[in-house]
Protein backbone atom coordinates (compact mmCIF):
# COMPACT_ATOMS: atom_id res chain seq x y z
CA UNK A 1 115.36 95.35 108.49
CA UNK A 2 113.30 97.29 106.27
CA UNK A 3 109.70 96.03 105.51
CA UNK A 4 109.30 94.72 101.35
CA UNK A 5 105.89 95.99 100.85
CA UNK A 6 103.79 95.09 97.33
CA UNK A 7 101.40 97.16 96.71
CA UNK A 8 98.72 95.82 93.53
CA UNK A 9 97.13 98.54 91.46
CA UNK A 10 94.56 98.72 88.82
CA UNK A 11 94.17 100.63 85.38
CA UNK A 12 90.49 101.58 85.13
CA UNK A 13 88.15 103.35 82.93
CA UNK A 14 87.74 106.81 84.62
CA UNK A 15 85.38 106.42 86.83
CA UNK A 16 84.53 110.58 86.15
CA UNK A 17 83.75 109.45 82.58
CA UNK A 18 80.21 110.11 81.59
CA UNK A 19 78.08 107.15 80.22
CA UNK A 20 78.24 109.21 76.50
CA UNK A 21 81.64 109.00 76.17
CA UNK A 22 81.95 105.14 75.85
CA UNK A 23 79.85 102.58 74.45
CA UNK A 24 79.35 98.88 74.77
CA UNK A 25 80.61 96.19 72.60
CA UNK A 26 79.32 92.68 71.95
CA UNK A 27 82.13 91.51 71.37
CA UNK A 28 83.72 90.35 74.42
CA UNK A 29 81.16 92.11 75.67
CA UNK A 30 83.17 95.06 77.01
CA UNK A 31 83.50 98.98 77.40
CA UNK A 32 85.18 100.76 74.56
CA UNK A 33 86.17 104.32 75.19
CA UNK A 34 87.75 106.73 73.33
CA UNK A 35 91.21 107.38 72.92
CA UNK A 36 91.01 110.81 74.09
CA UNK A 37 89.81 110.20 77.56
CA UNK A 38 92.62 107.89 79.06
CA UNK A 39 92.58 105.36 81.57
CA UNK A 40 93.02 106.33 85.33
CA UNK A 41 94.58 104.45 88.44
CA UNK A 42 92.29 102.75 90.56
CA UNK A 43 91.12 105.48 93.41
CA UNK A 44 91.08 102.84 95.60
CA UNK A 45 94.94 101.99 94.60
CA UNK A 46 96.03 105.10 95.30
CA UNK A 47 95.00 105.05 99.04
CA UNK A 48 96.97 101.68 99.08
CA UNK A 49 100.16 103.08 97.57
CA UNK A 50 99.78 106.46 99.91
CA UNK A 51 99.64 103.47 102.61
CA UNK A 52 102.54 101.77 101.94
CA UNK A 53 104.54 105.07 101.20
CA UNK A 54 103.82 106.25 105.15
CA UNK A 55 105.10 103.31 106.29
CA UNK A 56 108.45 103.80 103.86
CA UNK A 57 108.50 107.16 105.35
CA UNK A 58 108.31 106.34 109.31
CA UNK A 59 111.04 103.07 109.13
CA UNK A 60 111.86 102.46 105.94
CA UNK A 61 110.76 100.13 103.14
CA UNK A 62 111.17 99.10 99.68
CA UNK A 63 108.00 99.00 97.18
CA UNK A 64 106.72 96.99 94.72
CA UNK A 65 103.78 97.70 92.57
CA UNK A 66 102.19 95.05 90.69
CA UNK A 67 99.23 95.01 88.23
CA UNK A 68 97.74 92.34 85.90
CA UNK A 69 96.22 93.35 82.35
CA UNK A 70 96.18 93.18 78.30
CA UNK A 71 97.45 96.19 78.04
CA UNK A 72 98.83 99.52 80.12
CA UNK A 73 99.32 103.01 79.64
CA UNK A 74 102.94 103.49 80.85
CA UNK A 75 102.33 107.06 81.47
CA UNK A 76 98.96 106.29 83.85
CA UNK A 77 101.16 103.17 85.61
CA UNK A 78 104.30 105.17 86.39
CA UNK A 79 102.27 107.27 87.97
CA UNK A 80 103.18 105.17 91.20
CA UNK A 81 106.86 105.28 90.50
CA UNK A 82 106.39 109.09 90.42
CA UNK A 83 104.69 108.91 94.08
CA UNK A 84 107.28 107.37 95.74
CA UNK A 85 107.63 103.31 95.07
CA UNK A 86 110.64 101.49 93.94
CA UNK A 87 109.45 99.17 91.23
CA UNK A 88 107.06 98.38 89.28
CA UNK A 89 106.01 95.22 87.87
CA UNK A 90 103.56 94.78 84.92
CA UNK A 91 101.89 91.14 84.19
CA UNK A 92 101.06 91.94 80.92
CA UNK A 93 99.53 89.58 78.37
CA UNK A 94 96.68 89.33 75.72
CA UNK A 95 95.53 86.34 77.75
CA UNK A 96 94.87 88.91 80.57
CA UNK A 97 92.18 90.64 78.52
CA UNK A 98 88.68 90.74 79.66
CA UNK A 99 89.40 89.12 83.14
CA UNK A 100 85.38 88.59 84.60
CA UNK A 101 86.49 86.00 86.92
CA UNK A 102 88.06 87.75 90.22
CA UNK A 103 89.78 84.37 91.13
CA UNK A 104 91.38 84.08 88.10
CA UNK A 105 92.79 87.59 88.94
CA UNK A 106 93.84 86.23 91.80
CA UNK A 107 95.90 83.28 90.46
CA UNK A 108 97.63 85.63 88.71
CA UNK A 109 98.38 87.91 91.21
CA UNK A 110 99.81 84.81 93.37
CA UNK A 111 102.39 83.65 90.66
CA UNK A 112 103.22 86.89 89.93
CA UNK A 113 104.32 87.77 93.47
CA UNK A 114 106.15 83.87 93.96
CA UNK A 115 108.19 84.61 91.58
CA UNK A 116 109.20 88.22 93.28
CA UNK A 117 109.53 86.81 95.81
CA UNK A 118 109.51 87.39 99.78
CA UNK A 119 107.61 89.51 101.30
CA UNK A 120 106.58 91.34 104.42
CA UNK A 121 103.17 93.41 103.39
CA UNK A 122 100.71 93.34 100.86
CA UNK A 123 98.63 96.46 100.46
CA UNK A 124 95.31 96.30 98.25
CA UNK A 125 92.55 98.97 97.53
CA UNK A 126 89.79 97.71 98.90
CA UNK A 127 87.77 97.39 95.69
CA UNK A 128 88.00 98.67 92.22
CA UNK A 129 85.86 101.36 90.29
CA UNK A 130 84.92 99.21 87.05
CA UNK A 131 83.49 96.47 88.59
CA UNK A 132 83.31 97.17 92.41
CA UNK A 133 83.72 93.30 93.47
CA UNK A 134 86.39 93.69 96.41
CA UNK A 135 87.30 89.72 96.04
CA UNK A 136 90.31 90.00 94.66
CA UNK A 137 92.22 90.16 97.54
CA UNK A 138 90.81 88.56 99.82
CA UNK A 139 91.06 85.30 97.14
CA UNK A 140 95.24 86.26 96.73
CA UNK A 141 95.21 86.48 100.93
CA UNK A 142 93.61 82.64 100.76
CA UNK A 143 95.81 81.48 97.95
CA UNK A 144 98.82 82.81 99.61
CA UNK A 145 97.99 81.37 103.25
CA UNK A 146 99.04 84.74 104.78
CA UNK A 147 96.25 86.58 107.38
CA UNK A 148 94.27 89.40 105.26
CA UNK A 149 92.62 92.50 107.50
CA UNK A 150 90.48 94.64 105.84
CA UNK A 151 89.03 98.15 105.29
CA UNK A 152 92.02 99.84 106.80
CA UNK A 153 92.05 103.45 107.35
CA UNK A 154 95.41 103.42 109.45
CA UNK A 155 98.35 100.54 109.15
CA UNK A 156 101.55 100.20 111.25
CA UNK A 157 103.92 97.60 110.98
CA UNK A 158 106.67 96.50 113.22
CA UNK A 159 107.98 93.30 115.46
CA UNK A 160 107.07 91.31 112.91
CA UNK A 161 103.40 92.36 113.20
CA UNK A 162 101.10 94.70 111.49
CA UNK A 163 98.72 96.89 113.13
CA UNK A 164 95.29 98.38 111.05
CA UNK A 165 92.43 100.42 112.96
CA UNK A 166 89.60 98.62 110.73
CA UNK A 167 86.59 101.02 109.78
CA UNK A 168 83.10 99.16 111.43
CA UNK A 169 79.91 101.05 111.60
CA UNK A 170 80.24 103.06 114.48
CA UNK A 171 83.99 103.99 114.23
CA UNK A 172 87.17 101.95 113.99
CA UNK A 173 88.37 98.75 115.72
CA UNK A 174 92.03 97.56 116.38
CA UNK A 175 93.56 94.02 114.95
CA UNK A 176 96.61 92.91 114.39
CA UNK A 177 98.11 90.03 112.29
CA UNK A 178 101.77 88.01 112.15
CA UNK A 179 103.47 89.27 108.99
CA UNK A 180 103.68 88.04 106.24
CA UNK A 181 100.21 89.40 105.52
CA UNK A 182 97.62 91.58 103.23
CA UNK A 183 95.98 94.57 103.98
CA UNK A 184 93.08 96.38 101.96
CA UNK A 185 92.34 100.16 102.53
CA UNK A 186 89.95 102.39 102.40
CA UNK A 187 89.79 106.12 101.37
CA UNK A 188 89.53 107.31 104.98
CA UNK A 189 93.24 106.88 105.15
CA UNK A 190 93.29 109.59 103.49
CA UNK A 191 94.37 111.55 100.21
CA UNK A 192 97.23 109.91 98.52
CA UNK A 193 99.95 112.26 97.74
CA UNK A 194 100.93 113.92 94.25
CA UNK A 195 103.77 113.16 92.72
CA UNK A 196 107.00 116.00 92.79
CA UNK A 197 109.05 117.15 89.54
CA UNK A 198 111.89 115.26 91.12
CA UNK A 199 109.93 112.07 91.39
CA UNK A 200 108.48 112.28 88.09
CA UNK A 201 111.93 112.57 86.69
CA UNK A 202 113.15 109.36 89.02
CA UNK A 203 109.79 107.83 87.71
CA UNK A 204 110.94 108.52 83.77
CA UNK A 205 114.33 107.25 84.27
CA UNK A 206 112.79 103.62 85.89
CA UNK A 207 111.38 101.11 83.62
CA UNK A 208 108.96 98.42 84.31
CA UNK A 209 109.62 94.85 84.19
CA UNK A 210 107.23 93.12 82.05
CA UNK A 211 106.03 89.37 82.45
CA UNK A 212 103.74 87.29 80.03
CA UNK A 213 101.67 84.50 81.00
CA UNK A 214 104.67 82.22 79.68
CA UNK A 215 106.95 84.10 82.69
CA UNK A 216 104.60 83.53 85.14
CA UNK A 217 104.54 79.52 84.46
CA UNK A 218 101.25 79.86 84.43
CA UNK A 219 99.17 76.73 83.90
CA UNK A 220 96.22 77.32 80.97
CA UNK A 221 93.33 75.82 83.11
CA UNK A 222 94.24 78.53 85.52
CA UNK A 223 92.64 81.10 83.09
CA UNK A 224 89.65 79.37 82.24
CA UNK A 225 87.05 81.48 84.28
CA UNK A 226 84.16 79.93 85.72
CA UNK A 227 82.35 82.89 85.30
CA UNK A 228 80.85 83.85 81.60
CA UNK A 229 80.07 87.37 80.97
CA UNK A 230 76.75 87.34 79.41
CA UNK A 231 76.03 90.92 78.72
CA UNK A 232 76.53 94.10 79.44
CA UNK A 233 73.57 96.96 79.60
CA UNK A 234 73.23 100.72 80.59
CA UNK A 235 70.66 100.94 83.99
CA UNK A 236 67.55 101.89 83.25
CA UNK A 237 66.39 105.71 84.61
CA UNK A 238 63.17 106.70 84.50
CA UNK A 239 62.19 109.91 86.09
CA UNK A 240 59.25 111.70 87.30
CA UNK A 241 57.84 115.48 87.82
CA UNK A 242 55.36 116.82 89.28
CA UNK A 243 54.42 120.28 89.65
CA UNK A 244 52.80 121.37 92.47
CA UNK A 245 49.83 124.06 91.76
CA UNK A 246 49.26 127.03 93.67
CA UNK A 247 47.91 130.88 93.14
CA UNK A 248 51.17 132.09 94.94
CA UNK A 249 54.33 130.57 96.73
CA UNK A 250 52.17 130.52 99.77
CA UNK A 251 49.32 128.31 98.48
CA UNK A 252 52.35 126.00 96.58
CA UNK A 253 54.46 125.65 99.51
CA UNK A 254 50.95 123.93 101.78
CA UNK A 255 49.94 122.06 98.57
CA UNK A 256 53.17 120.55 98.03
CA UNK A 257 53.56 119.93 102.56
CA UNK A 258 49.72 118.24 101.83
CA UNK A 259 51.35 116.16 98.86
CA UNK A 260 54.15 114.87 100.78
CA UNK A 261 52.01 114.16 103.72
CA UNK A 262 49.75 111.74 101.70
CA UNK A 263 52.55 110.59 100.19
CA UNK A 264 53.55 109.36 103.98
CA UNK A 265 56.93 111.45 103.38
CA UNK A 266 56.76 113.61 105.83
């Protein structure tokens, strides 16, 4: 019987976006970019979809893609209909907005896939690019009671068992869990795949079912986050120059070996 894989995604700033092309608001506080420089999948994501579309390609599978926000660009999300997946769902609410509390995210995440339904696989990035947590889903593996391995850079499935080689260190090392379970991947699983014109066009024709909170049956004192996002700041830089003296390249190259040496550098 073929495996019913979920795969959760995330839209993200770009992560390529310089620092001058958004600003921070106090309101909220959050990151407001401009409309001109879209949102991107998660990189992370992608890995996870490229995951579960291996496994659809060696036995067989169906894929879901799930995602929890205020608000989606349709055109970045179908991007993982276009790769390959079956469906996509889109928890999509105002209440969603703003989200600083990963276990919230989480709760969501778990009503959203009860009311899918069974399962076989879960497939997560292993973090994402705005704010680089990685609880997520190891909090929907707890809530869920199903086994979670992590940092996978490989990931069969079969026998009702899954297999990952886990990144450690000094190279990989084997586990395996009963299904149902949840995986999170790496990027050393390598480059997810891009999407063909006759994908896209599959992609176009699909469209996405959309839940509110209301859908979800979602209880309010689930969203209250524990957490309160305080503020949000640019890192402070400060950087330093020195130029090294010398009557020729010669005399500069042992002035600046002498610096370094003092400096306990070299």
């Amino acid at each position: 019987m073929a495996l019913h894989i979920i795969v959760t995604v995330k839209q993200v700033i770009d992560p390529e976006m310089p620092t001058s092309a958004y600003t921070l608001e106090a309101a909220g506080p959050r990151v407001a970019t401009p409309a001109t420089l879209p949102p991107v999948l998660n990189g992370f994501d992608e890995h996870a979809l490229e995951a579960a579309l291996r496994l659809k390609d060696s036995q067989g599978a169906t894929i879901t893609v799930l995602s929890v926000g205020a608000q989606f660009s349709l055109d970045i999300m179908k991007k993982a209909l276009a790769m390959g997946t079956d469906s996509l769902v889109l928890c999509q609410d105002p209440l969603f907005a703003n989200l600083p509390d990963s276990f919230v995210t989480a709760q969501i995440l778990r009503a959203a896939i009860t009311k899918i339904g069974a399962f076989d696989l879960i497939i997560c990035g292993r973090q994402a690019s705005d704010w680089d947590n990685a609880q997520v889903p190891l909090m929907l593996a707890e809530l869920l009671d199903v086994p979670c391995l992590s940092l996978a850079q490989k990931i069969d499935a079969a026998d009702g068992k899954v297999v990952v080689e886990q990144l450690v260190p000094d190279g990989h090392v084997v586990a395996e869990a009963s299904l149902p379970a949840l995986v999170t991947v790496s990027n050393e699983l390598g480059a997810p795949r891009y999407p063909t014109m006759r994908t896209i066009m599959a992609a176009n024709r699909k469209r996405p079912t959309l839940w509110k909170a209301a859908d979800l049956a979602l209880d309010p004192a689930v969203l209250t986050s524990r957490l309160e996002l305080v503020d949000l700041a640019f890192p402070m830089r400060a950087q330093q120059c020195e130029i090294i003296p010398g009557s020729d390249a010669a005399e500069a190259g042992k002035n600046l070996a002498l610096t370094l040496r003092a400096a306990q550098l070299i």
